[in-house]
N, C-alpha and C. Protein backbone atom coordinates (compact mmCIF):
# COMPACT_ATOMS: atom_id res chain seq x y z
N UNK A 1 -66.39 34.08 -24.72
CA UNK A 1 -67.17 34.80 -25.72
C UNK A 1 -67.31 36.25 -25.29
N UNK A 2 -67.17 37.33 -26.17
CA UNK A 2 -67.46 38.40 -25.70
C UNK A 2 -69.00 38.51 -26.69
N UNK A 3 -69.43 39.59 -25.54
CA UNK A 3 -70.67 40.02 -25.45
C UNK A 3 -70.80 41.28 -26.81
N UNK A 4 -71.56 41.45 -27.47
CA UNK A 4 -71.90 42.54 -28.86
C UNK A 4 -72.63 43.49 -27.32
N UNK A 5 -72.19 44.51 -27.33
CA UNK A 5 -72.75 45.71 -26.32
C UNK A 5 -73.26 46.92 -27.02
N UNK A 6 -74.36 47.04 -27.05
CA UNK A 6 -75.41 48.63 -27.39
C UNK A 6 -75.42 49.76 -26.54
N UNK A 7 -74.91 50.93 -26.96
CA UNK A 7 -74.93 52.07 -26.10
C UNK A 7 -75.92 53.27 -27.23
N UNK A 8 -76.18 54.30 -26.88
CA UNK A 8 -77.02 55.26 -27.44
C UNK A 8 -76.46 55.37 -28.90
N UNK A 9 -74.98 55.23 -29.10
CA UNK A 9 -74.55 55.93 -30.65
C UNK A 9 -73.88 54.64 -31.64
N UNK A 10 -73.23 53.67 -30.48
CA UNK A 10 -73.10 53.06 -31.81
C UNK A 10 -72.99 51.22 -30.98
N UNK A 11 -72.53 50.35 -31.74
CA UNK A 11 -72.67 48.88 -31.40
C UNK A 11 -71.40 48.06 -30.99
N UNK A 12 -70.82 47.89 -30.17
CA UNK A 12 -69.62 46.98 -30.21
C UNK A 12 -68.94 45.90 -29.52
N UNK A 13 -68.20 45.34 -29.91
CA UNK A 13 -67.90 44.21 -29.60
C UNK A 13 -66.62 44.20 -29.37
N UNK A 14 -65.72 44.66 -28.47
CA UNK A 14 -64.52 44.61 -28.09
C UNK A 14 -63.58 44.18 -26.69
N UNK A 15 -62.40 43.32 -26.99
CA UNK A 15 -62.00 42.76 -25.70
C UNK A 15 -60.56 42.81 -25.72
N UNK A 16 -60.09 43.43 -24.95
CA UNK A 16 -58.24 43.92 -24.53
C UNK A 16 -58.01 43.06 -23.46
N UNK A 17 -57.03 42.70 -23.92
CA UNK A 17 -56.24 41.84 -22.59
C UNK A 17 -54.75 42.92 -22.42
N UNK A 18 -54.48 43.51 -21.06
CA UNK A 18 -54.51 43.92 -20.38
C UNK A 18 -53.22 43.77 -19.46
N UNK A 19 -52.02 43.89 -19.39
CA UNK A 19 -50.82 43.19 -18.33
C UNK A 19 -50.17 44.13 -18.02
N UNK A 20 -49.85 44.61 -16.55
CA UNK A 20 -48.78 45.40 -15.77
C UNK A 20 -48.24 44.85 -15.09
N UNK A 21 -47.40 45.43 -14.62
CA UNK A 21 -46.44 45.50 -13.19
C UNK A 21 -46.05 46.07 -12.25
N UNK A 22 -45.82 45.15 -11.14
CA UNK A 22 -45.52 46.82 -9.97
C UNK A 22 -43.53 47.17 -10.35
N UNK A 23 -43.13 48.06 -10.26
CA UNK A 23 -42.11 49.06 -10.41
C UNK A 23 -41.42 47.86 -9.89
N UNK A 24 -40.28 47.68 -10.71
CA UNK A 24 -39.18 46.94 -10.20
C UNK A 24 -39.25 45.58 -10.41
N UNK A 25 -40.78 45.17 -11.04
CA UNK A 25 -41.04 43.86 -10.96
C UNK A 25 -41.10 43.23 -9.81
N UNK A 26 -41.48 44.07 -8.43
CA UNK A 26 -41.32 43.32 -6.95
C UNK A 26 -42.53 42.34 -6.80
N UNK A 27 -42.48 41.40 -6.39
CA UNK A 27 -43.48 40.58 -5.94
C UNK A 27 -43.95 40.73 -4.55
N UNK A 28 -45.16 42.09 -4.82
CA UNK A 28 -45.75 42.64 -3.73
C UNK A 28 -47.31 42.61 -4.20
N UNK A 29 -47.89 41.61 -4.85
CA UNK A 29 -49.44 41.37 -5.22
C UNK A 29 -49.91 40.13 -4.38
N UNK A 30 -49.56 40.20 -3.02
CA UNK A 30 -49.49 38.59 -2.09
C UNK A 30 -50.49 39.27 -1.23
N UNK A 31 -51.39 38.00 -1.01
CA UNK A 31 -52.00 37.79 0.21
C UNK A 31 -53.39 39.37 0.48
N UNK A 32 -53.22 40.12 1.28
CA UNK A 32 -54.67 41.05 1.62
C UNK A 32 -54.05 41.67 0.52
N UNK A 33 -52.95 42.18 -0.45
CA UNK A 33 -52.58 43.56 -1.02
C UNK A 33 -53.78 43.11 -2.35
N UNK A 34 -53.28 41.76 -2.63
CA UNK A 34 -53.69 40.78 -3.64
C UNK A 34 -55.35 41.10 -3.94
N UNK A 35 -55.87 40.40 -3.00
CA UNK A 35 -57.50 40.58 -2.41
C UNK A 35 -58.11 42.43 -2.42
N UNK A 36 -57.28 42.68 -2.06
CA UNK A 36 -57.97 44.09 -2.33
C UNK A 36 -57.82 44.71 -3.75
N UNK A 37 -56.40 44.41 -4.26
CA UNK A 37 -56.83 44.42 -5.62
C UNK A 37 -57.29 44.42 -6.40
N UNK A 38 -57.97 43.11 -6.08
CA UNK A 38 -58.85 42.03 -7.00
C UNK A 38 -60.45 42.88 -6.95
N UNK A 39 -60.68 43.66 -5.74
CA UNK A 39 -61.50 44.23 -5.29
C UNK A 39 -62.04 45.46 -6.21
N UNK A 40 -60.82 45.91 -6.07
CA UNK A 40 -60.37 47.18 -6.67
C UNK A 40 -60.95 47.49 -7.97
N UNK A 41 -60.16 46.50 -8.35
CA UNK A 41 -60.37 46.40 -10.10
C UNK A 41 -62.03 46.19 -10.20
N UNK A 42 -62.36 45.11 -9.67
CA UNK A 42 -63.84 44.90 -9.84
C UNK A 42 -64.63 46.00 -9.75
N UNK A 43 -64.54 46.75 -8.33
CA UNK A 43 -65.24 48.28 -8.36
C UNK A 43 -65.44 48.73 -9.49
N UNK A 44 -63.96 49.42 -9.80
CA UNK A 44 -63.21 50.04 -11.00
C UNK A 44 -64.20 49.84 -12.67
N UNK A 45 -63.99 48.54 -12.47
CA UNK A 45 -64.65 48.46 -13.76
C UNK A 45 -66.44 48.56 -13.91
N UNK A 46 -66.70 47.71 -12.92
CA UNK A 46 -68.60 47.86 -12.85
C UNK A 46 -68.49 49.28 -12.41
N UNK A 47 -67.99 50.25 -12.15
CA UNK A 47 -68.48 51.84 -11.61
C UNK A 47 -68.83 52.03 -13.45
N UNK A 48 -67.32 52.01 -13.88
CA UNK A 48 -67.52 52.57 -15.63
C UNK A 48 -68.04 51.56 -16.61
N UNK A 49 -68.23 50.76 -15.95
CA UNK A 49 -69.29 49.68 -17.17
C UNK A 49 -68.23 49.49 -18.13
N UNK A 50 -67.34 49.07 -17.62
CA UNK A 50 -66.26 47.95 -18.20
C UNK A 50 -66.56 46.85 -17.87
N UNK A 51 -67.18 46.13 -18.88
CA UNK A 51 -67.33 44.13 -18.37
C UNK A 51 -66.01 43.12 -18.43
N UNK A 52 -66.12 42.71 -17.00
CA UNK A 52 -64.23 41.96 -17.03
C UNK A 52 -64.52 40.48 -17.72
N UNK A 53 -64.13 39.96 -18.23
CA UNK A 53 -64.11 38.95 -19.00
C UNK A 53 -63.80 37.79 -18.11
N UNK A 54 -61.88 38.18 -17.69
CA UNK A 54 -61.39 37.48 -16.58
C UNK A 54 -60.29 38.42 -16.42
N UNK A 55 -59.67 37.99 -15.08
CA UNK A 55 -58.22 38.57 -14.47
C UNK A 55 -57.69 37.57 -13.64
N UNK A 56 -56.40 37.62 -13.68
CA UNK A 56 -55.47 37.13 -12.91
C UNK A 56 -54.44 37.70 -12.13
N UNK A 57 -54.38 37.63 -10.77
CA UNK A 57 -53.42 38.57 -10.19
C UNK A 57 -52.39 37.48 -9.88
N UNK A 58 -50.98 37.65 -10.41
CA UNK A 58 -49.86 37.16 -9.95
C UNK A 58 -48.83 38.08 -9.26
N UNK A 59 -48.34 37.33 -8.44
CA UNK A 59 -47.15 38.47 -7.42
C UNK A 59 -46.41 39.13 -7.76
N UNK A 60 -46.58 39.46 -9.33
CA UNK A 60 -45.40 40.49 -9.88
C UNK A 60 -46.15 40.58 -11.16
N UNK A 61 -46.99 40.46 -11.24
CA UNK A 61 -48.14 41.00 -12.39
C UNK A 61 -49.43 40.57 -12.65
N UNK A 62 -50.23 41.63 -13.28
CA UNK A 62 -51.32 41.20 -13.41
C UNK A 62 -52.57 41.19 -15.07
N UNK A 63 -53.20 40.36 -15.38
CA UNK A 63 -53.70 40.10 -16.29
C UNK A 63 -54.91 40.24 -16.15
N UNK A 64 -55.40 40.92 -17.14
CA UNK A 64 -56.72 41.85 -17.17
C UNK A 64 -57.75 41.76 -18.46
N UNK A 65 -58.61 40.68 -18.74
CA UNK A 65 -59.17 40.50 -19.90
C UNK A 65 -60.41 41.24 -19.69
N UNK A 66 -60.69 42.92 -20.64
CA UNK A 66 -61.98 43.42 -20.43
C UNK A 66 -62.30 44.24 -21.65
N UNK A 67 -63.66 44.36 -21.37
CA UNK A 67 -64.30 45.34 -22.48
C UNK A 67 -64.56 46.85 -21.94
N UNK A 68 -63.85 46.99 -23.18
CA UNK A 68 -64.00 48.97 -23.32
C UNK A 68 -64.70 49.56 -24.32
N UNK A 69 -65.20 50.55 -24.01
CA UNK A 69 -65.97 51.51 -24.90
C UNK A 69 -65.34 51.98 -26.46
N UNK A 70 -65.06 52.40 -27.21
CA UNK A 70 -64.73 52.72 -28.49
C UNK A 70 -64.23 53.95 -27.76
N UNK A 71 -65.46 54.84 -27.65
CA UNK A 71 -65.17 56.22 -26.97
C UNK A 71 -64.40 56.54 -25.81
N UNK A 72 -63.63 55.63 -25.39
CA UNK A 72 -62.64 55.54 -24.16
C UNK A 72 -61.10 55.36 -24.73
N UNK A 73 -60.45 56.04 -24.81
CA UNK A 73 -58.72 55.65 -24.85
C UNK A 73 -58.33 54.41 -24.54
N UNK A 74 -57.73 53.41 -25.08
CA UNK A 74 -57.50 51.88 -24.00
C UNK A 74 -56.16 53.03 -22.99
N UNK A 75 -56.07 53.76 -23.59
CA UNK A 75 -54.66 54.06 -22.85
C UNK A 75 -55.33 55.06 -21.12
N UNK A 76 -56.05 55.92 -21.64
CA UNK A 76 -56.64 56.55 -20.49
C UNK A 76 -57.83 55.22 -19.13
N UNK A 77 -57.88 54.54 -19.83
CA UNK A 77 -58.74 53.08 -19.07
C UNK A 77 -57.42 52.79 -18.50
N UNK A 78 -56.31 52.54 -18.86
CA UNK A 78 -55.47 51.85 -18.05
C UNK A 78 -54.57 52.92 -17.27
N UNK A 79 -54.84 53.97 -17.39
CA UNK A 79 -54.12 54.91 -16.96
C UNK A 79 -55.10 55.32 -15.53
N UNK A 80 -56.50 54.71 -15.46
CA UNK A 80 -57.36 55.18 -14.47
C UNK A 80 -57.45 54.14 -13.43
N UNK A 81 -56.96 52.58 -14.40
CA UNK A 81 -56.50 51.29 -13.25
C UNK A 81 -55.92 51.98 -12.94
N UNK A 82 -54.57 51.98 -13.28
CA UNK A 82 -53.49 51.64 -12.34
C UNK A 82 -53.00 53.18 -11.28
N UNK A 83 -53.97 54.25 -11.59
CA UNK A 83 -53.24 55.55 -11.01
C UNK A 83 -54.73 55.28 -9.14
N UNK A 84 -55.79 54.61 -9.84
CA UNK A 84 -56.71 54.56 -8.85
C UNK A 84 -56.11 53.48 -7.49
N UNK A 85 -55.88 52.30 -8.97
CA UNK A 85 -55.55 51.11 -7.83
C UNK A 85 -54.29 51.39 -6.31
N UNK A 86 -53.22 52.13 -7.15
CA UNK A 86 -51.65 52.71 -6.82
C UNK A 86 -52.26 53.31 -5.35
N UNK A 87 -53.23 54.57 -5.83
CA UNK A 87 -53.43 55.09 -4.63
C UNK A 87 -54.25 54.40 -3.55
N UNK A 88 -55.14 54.07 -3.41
CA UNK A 88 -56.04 53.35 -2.64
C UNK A 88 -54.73 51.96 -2.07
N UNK A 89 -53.44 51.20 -2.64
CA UNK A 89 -53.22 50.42 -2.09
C UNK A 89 -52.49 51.13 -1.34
N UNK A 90 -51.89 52.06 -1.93
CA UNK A 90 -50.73 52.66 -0.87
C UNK A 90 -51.54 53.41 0.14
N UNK A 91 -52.80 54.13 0.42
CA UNK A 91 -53.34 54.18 2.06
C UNK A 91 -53.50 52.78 2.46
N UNK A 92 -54.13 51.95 2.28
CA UNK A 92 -54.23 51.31 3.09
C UNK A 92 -53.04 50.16 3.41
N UNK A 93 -52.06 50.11 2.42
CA UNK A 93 -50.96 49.32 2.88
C UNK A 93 -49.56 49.98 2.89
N UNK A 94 -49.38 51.12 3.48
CA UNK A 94 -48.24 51.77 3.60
C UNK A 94 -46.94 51.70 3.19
N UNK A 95 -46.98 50.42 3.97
CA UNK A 95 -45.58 49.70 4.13
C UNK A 95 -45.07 48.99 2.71
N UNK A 96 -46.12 48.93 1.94
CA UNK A 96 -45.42 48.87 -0.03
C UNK A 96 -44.62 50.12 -0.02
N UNK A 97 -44.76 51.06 0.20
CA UNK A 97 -43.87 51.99 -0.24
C UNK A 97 -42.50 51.94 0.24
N UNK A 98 -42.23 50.91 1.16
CA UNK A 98 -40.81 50.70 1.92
C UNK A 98 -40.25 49.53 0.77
N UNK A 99 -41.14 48.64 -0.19
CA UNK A 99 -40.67 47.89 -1.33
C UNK A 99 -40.41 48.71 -2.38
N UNK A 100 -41.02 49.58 -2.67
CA UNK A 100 -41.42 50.42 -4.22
C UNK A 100 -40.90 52.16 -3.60
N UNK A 101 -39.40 51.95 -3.48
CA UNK A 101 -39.35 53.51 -2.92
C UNK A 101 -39.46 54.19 -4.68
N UNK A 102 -39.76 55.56 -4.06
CA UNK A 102 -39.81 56.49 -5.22
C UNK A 102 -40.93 56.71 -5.37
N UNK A 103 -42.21 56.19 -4.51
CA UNK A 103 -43.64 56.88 -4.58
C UNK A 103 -44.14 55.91 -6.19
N UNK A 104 -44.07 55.13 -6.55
CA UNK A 104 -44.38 54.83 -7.56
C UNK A 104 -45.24 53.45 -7.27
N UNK A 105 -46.28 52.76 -7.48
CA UNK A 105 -46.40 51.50 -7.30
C UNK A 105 -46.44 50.46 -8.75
N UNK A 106 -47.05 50.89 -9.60
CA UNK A 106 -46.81 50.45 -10.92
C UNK A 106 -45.38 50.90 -11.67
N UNK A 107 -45.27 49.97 -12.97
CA UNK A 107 -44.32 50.28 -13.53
C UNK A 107 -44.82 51.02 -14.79
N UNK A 108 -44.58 52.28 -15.07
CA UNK A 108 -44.79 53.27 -16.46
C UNK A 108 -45.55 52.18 -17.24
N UNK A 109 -44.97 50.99 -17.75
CA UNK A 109 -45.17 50.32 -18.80
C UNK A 109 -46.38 49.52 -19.23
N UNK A 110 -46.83 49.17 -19.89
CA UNK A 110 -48.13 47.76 -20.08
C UNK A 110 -48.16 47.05 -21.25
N UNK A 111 -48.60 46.38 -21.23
CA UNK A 111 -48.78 45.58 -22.90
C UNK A 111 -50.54 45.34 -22.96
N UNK A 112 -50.73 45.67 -24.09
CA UNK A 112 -52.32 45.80 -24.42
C UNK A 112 -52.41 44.79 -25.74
N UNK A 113 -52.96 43.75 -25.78
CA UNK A 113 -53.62 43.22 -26.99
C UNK A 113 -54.73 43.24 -27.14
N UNK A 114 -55.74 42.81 -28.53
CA UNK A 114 -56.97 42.82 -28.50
C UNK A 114 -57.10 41.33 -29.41
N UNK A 115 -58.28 41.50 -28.75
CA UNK A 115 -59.15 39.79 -29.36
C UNK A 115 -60.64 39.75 -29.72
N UNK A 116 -60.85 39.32 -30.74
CA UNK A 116 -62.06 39.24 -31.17
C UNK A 116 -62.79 37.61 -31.36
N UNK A 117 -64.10 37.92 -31.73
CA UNK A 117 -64.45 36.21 -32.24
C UNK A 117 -64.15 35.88 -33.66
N UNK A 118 -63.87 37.18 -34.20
CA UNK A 118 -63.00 36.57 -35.66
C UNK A 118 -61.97 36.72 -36.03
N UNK A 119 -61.20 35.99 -36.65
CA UNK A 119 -59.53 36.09 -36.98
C UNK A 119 -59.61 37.30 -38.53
N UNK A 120 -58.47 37.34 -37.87
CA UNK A 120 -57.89 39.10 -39.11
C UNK A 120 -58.24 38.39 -40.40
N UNK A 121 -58.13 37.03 -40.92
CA UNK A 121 -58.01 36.18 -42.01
C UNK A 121 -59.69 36.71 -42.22
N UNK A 122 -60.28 36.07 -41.49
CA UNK A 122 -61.92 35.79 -42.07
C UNK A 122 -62.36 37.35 -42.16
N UNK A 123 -61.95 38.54 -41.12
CA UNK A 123 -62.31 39.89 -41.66
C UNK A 123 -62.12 40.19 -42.86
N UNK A 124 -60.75 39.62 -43.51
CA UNK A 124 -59.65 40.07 -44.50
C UNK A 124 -61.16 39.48 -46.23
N UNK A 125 -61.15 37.94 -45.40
CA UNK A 125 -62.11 37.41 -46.65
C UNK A 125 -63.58 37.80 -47.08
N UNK A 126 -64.18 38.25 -45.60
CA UNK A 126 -65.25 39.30 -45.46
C UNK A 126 -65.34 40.04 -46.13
N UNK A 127 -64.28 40.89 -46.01
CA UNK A 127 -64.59 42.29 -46.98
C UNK A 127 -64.35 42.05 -48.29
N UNK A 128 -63.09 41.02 -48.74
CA UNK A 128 -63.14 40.65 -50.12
C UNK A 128 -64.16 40.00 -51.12
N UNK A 129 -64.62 39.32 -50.29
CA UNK A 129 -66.25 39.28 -50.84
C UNK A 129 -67.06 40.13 -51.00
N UNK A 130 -67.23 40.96 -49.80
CA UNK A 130 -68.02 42.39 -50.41
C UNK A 130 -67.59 43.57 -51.18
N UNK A 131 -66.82 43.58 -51.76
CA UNK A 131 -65.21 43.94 -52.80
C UNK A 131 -66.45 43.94 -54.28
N UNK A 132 -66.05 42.01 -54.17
CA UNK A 132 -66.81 41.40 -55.28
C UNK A 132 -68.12 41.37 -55.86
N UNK A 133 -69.02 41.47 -54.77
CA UNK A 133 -70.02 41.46 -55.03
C UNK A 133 -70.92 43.41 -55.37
N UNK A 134 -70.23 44.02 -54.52
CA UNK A 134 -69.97 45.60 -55.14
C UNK A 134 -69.68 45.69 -56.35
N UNK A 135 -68.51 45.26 -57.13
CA UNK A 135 -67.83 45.41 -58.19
C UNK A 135 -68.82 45.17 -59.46
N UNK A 136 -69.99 43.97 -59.05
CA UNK A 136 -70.81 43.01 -59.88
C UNK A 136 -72.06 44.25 -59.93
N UNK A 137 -72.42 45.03 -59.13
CA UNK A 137 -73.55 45.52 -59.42
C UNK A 137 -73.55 46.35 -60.43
């Protein structure tokens, strides 16, 4: 279930699921790199009051179910994972960069969906009802 969230200007209810990769598709998300990750992200998101829903880290990608602000880019949110996470793994685990040459640890790419508690159908019938009942006054 996602949470309806109140901020000063307006009300919302929104949840992106979330999937990257490291460059090359290498399966380098194992073991402490993994764990600190997992870390990472958590920081990451409770610093900016992103609520994580859930995540999954697999050894060649990772899945990220969370809530974002309206007033936030999904694209600049994921652009602040993965440029924060990149750096912080590569000090403390160097030796990724001998997997991922080219200074890169992610791959450019992501896939972003969104999910709600109602289907596009029942929005669709929502408003057609209030269509109707407008039309009547």
């Amino acid at each position: 279930m996602v949470d309806v969230v109140t901020n000063r200007n307006c009300v919302y209810q929104t949840a992106y699921h979330v999937i990257w990769c490291p460059k090359y598709r290498r399966d380098v998300l194992v073991g402490e790199v993994a764990t600190t990750l997992n870390e990472l992200l958590e920081e990451l998101c409770r610093e900016r009051g992103w609520p994580v829903i859930s995540r999954e880290i697999q050894p060649d990608h990772i899945h990220l179910f969370l809530t974002i602000p309206p007033a936030i880019a999904v694209t600049d949110a994921i652009k602040i994972l993965k440029g924060v996470t990149a750096r912080r793994l590569f000090q403390r685990f160097p030796q990724l960069k001998k997997r991922l040459w080219g200074g890169h640890l992610w791959s450019p790419s992501y896939y972003v969906g969104t999910a709600g508690n109602m289907s596009a159908e029942t929005i669709q019938r929502y408003i057609e009802r209030s269509e109707h009942v407008t039309r009547r006054r």
